[in-house]
Protein backbone atom coordinates (compact mmCIF):
# COMPACT_ATOMS: atom_id res chain seq x y z
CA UNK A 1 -10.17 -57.50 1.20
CA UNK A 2 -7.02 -59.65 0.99
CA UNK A 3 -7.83 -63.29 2.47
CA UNK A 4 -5.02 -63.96 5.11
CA UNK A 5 -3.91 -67.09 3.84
CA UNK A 6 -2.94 -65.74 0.70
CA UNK A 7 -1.13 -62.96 1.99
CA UNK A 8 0.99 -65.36 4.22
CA UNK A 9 1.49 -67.21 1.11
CA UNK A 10 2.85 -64.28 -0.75
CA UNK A 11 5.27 -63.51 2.10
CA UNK A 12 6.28 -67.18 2.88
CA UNK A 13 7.15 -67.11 -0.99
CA UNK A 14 8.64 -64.09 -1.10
CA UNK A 15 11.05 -64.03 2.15
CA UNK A 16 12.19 -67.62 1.08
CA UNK A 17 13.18 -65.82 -2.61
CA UNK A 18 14.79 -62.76 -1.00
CA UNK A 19 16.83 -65.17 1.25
CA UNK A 20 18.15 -66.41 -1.45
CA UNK A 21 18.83 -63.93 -3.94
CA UNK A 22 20.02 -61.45 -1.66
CA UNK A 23 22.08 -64.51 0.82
CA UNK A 24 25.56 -63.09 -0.55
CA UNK A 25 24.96 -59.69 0.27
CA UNK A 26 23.64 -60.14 3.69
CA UNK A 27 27.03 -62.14 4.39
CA UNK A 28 28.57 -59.19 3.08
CA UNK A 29 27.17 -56.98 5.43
CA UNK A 30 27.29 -59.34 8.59
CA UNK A 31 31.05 -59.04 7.58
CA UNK A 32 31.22 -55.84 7.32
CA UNK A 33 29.45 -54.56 10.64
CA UNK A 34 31.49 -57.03 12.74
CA UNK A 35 35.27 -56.05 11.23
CA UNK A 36 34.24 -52.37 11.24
CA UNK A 37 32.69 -52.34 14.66
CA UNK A 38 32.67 -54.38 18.25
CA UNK A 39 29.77 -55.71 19.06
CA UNK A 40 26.94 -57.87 17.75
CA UNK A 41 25.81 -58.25 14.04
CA UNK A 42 22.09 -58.41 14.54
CA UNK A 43 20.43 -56.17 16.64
CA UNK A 44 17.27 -56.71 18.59
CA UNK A 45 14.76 -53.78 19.44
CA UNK A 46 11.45 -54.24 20.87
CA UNK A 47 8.81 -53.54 18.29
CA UNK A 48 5.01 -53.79 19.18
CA UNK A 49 3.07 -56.43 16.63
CA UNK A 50 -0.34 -57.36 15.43
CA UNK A 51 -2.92 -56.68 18.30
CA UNK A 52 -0.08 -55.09 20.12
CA UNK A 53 1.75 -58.03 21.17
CA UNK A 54 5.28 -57.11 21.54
CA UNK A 55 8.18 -59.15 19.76
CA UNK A 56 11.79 -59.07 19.06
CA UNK A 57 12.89 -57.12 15.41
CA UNK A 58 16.48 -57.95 14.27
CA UNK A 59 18.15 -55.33 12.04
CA UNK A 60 22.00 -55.59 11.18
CA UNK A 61 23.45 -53.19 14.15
CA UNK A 62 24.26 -49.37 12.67
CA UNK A 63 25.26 -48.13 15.81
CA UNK A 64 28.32 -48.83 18.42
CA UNK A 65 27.52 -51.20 21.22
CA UNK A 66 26.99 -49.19 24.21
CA UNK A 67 25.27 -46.25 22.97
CA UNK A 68 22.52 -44.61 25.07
CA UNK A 69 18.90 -45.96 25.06
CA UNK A 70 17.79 -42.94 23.75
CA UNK A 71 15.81 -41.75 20.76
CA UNK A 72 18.68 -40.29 18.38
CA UNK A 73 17.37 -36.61 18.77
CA UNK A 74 17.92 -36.77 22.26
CA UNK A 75 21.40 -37.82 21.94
CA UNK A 76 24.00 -35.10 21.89
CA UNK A 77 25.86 -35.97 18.44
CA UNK A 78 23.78 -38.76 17.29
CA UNK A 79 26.36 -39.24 14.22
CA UNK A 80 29.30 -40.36 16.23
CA UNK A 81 27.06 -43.29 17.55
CA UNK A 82 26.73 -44.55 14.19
CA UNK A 83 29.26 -47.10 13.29
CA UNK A 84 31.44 -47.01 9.77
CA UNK A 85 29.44 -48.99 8.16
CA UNK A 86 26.12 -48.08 9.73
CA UNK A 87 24.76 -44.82 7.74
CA UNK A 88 25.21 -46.64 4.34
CA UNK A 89 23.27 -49.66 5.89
CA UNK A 90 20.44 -46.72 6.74
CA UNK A 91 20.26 -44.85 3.89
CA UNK A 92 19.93 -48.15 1.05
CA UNK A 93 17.96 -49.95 3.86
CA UNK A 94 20.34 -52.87 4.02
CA UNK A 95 20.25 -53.15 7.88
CA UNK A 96 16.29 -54.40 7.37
CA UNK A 97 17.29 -57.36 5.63
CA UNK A 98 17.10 -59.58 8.55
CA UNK A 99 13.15 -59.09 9.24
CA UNK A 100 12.80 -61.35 6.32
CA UNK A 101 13.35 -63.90 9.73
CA UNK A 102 10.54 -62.40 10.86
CA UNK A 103 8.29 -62.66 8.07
CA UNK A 104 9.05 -66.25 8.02
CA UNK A 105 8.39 -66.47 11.82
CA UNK A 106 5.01 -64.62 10.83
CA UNK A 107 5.61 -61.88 13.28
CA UNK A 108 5.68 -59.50 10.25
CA UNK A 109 4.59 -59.12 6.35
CA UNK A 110 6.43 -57.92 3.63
CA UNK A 111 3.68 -55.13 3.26
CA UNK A 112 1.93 -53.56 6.85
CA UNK A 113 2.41 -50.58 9.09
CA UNK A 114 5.75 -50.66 10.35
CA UNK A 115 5.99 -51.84 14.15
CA UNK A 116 6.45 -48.89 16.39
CA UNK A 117 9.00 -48.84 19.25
CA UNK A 118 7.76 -50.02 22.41
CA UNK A 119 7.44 -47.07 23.40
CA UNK A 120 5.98 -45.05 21.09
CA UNK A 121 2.73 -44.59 23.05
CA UNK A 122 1.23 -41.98 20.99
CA UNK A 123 1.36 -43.98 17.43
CA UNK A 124 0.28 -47.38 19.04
CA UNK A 125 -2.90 -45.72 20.77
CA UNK A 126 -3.25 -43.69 17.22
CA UNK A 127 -3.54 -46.98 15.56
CA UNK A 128 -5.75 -49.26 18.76
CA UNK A 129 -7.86 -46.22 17.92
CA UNK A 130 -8.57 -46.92 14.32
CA UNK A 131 -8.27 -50.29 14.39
CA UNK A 132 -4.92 -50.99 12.23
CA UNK A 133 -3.30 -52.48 15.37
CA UNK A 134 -5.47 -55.66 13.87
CA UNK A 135 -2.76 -55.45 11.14
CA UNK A 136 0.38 -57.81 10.70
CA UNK A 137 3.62 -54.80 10.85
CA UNK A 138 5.32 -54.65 7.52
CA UNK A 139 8.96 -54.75 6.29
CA UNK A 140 7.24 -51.94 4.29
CA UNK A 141 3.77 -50.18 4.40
CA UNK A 142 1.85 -47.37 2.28
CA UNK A 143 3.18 -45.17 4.67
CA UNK A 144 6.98 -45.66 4.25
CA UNK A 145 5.97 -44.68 0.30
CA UNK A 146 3.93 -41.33 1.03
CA UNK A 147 6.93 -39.71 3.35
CA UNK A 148 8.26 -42.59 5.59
CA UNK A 149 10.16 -40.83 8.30
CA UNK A 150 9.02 -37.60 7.24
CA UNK A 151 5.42 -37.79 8.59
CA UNK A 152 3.37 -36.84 11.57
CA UNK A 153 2.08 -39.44 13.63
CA UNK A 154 -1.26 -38.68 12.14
CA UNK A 155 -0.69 -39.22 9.00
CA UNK A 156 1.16 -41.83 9.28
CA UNK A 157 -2.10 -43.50 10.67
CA UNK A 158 -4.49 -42.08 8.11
CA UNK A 159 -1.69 -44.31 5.72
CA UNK A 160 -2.64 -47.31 7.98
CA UNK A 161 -6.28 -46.70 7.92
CA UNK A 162 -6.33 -46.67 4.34
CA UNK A 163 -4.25 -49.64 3.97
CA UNK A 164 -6.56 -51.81 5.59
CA UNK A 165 -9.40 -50.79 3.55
CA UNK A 166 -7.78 -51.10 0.14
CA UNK A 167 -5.02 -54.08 1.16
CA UNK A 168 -5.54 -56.43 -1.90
CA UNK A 169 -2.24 -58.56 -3.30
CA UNK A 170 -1.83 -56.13 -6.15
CA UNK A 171 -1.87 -53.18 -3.91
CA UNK A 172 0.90 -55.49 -1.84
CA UNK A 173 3.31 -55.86 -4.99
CA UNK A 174 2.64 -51.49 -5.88
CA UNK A 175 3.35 -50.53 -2.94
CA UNK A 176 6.61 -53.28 -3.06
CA UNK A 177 7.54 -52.18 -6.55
CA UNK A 178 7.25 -48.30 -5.28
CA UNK A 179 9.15 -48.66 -1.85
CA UNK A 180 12.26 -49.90 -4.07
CA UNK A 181 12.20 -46.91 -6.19
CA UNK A 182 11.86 -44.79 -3.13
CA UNK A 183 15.02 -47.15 -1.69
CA UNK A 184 17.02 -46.59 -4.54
CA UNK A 185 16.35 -42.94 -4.26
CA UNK A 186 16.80 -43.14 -0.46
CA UNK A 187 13.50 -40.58 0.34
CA UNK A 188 12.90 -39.88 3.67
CA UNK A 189 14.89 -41.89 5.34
CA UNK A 190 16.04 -41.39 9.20
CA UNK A 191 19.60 -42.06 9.56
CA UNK A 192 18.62 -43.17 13.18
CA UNK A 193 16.17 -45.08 15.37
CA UNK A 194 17.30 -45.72 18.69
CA UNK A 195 14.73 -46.31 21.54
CA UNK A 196 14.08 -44.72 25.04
CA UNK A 197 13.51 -46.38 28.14
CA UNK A 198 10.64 -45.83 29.26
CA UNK A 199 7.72 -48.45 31.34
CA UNK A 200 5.78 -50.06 28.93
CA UNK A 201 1.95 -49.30 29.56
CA UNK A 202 -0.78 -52.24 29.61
CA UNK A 203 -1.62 -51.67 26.16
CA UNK A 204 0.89 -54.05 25.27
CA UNK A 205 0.49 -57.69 25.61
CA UNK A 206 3.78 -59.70 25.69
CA UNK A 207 4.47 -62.79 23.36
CA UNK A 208 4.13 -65.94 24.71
């Protein structure tokens, strides 16, 4: 199994790269959302973390400010939510770019299962279940490469289970090398991910 240090190497390393290379375009894109669209640049949603501890996830904002806190199926024409800019941003994956913060805060890995909304219930008790809520959430997981949005609950925990008995740093760069291919071919991907309001249960802890 992959020792934690080195895996926190491997992301310290690799965030600090990425934040460079890629620098230009995220100014790019932090001047596109705010000229095409009032509002913020960075977004904030509540994501649930390692051992369920709950903690802030920036994304560059694809949707206009003031849009329902509502899961995009519920609302009634999800697409005119979703700002100029914002369903290119979705389908190359662009608006993930800032959570490279939060691999440098720790708070996530360049390789996990991704952090469920806070209230997505049913997928964080999946995972307590089985023991992958032990797990640092990933920019990217095993998951996102077998079907990413296009999976059951389930499955996508019988991804996370397996993870976390085969995580090794070459499964870490595969599954890195693989989720740009399946970028590039933009498979599976949501155009939305809004969140509902609804009481978070004691399952979650909150970050100090």
């Amino acid at each position: 199994m992959l020792r934690v240090p080195v895996k926190r190497l491997f992301d310290i390393a690799a965030a600090v790269a990425c934040i460079l290379l890629l620098g230009p375009v995220m100014l790019v894109v932090a001047l596109a959302v705010r000229v095409t669209s009032r509002g913020p640049v960075i977004h904030w949603s509540k994501r649930v973390g390692r051992n369920n501890v709950l903690f802030d996830m920036p994304k560059f904002r694809t949707m206009f400010t003031g849009t329902p806190q509502l899961a995009t199926h519920l609302l009634s024409d999800s697409a005119s939510h979703i700002t100029p800019v914002g369903s290119i941003l979705r389908k190359t994956s662009l608006d993930e770019l800032p959570q490279l913060w939060s691999v440098l805060l720790g708070e996530m890995s360049f390789v996990g299962p991704r952090p469920a909304l806070y209230n997505q219930h049913d997928l964080v008790a999946a995972r307590t279940s089985c023991m992958t809520h032990q797990l640092v959430p990933g920019i990217t997981g095993w998951a996102q490469i077998n079907g990413r949005d296009e999976l059951s609950i389930d499955e996508k925990v019988e991804f996370d289970a397996e993870y976390l008995q085969r995580q090794s740093l070459w499964f870490d760069v595969k599954i890195v090398a693989l989720t740009m291919v399946k970028v590039f071919r933009s498979d599976g991907v949501c155009q939305a991910d809004s969140t509902t309001s609804i009481p978070t249960p004691e399952v979650f802890k909150r970050a100090a």
